[in-house]
Protein backbone atom coordinates (compact mmCIF):
# COMPACT_ATOMS: atom_id res chain seq x y z
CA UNK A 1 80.91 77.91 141.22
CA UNK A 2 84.24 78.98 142.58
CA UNK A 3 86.26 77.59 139.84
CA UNK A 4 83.91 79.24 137.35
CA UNK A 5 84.69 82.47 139.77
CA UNK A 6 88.40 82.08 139.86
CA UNK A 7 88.63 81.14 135.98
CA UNK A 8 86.52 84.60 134.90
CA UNK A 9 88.98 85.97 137.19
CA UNK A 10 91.98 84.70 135.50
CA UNK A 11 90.94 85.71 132.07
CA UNK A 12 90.19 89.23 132.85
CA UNK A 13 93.59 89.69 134.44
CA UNK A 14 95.25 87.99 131.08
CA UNK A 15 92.64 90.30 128.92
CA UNK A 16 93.82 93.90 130.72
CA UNK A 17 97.55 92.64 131.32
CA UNK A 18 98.17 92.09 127.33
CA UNK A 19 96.19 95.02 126.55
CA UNK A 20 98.34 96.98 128.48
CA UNK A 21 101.58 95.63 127.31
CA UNK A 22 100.23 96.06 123.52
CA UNK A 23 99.65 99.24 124.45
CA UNK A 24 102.92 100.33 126.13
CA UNK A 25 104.94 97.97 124.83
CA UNK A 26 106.44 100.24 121.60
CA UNK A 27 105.81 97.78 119.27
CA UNK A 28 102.04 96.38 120.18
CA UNK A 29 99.22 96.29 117.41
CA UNK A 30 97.11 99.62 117.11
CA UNK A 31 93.72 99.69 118.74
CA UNK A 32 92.87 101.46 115.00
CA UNK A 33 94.56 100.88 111.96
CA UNK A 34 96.74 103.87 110.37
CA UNK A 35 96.65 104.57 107.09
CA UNK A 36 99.71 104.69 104.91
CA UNK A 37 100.17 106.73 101.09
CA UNK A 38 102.45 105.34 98.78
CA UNK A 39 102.75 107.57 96.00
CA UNK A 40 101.52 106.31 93.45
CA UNK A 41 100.13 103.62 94.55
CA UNK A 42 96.52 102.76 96.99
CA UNK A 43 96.55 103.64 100.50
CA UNK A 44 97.49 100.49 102.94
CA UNK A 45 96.54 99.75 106.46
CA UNK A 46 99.28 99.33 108.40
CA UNK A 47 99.57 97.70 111.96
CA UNK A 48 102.71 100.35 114.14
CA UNK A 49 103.93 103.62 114.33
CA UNK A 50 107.24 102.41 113.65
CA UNK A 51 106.06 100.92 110.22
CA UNK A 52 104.20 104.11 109.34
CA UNK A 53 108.24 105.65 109.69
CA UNK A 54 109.44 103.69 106.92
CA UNK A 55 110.41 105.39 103.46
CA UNK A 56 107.78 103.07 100.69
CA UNK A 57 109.02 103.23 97.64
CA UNK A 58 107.68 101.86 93.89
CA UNK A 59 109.77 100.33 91.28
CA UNK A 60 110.52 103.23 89.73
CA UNK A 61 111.58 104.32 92.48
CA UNK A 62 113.58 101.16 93.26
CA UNK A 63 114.88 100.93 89.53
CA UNK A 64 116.97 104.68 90.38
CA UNK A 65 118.78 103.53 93.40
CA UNK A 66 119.51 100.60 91.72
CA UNK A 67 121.00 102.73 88.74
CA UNK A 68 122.83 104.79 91.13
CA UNK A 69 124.27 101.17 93.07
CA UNK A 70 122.53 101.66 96.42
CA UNK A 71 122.32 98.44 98.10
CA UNK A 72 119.62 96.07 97.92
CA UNK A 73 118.52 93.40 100.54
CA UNK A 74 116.08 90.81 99.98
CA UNK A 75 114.10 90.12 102.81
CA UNK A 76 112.85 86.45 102.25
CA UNK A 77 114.03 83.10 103.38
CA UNK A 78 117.11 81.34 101.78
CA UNK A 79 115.21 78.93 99.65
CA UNK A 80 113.27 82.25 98.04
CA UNK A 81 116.31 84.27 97.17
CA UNK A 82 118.06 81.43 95.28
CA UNK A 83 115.65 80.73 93.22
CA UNK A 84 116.05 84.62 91.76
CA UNK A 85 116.54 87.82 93.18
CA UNK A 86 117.47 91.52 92.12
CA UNK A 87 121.14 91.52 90.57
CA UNK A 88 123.28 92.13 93.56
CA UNK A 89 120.95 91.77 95.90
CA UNK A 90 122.25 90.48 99.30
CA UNK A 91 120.15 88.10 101.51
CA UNK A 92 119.44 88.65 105.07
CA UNK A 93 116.33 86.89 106.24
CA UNK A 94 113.91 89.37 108.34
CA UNK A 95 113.81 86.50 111.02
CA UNK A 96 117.41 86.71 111.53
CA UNK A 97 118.58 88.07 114.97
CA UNK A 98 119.79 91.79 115.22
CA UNK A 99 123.27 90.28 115.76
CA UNK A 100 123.51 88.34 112.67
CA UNK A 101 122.12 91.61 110.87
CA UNK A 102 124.81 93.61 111.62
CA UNK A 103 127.17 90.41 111.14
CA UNK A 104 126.13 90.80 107.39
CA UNK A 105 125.87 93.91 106.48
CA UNK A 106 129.72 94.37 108.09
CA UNK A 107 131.23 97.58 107.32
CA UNK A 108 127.87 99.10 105.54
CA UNK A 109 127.85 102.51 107.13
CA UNK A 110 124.30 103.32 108.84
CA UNK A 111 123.73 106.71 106.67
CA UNK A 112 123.99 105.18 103.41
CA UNK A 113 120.78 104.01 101.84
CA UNK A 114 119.51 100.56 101.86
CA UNK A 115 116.99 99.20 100.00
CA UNK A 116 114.85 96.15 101.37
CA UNK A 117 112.34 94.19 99.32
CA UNK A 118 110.56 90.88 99.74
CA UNK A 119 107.86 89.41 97.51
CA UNK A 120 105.58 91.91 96.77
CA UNK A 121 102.82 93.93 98.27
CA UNK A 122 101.38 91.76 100.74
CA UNK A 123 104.93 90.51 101.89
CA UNK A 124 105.94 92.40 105.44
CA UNK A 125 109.29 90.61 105.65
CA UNK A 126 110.52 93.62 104.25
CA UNK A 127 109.30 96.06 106.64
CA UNK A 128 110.10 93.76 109.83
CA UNK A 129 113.77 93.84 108.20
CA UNK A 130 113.73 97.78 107.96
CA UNK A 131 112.11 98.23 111.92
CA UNK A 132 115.43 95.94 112.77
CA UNK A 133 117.55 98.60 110.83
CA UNK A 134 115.78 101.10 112.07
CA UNK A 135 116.35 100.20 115.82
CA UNK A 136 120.39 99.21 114.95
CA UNK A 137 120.56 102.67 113.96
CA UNK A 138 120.26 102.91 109.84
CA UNK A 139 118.66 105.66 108.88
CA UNK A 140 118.30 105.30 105.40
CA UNK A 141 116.40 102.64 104.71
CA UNK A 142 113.71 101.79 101.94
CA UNK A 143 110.95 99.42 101.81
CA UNK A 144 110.47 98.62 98.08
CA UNK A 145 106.35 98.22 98.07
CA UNK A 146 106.17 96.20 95.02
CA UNK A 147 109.07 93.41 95.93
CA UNK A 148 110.33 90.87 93.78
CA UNK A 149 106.95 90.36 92.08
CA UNK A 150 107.07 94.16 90.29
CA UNK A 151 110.72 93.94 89.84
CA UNK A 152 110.30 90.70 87.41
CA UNK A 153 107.00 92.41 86.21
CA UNK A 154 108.98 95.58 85.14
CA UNK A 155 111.60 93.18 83.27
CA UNK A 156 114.33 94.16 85.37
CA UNK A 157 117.87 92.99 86.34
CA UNK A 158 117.95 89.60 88.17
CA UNK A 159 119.94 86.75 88.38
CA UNK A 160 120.02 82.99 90.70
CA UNK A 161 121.81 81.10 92.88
């Protein structure tokens, strides 16, 4: 009976310590999702403040800065981005470190806009890329909504490799 006591004990402790660090932590899930608009588009749930702080945008959206040569990041993994990508784009995986992140963008100058897509709606590479920005100081980045997936839809620049 005492190691049935002691375990009960244990698991309570674990139960109230991570709820308190999800809940102080900065970065924890919400205890209720938030909702998010996207003009245009259907509300999404999403799971932190700091993701309800990032600029969505849709292709059209996306197809403007790219008009106007705002840079582009693609989110995904190495493999993804050479098998095609928007024209331009550079590729910075979201699980990179924040070192390596500011190793590759170099010089890029944390007020100019960035754009940051991955591979479509229910891709959050993308927005785990723009909370890294966010926190190394950019403060104009985009999350384009759609990704890759409404970029090819919409017939728009792309190229491999």
């Amino acid at each position: 009976m005492t190691h049935l006591r002691n375990l009960l004990i244990i698991v309570v402790l674990a139960v109230v310590a991570a709820g308190l660090y999800n809940t102080f932590a900065g970065r924890g899930i919400p205890w209720a999702p938030e909702e998010v608009k996207v003009e245009g588009s259907k509300p999404r749930l999403v799971l932190s403040a700091a993701a309800a702080a990032i600029n969505y945008i849709e292709v059209e959206e996306a197809q403007e800065k790219f008009d106007r040569g705002i840079r582009f990041i693609d989110a995904r993994e190495a493999e993804e981005y050479r098998s095609g990508h928007v024209k331009g784009a550079a590729n910075i995986p979201a699980t990179e470190a924040p070192e390596a992140i500011q190793t590759a963008l170099g010089a890029q100058s944390r007020n100019e806009e960035i754009v940051i897509y991955c591979d479509g709606e229910e891709c959050n590479a993308s927005a785990m890329l723009a909370g890294k920005l966010q926190r190394l100081g950019f403060t104009k980045v985009h999350v384009f909504f759609g990704g890759w997936t409404a970029w090819q839809t919409a017939g728009l620049p792309v190229e491999k490799g």
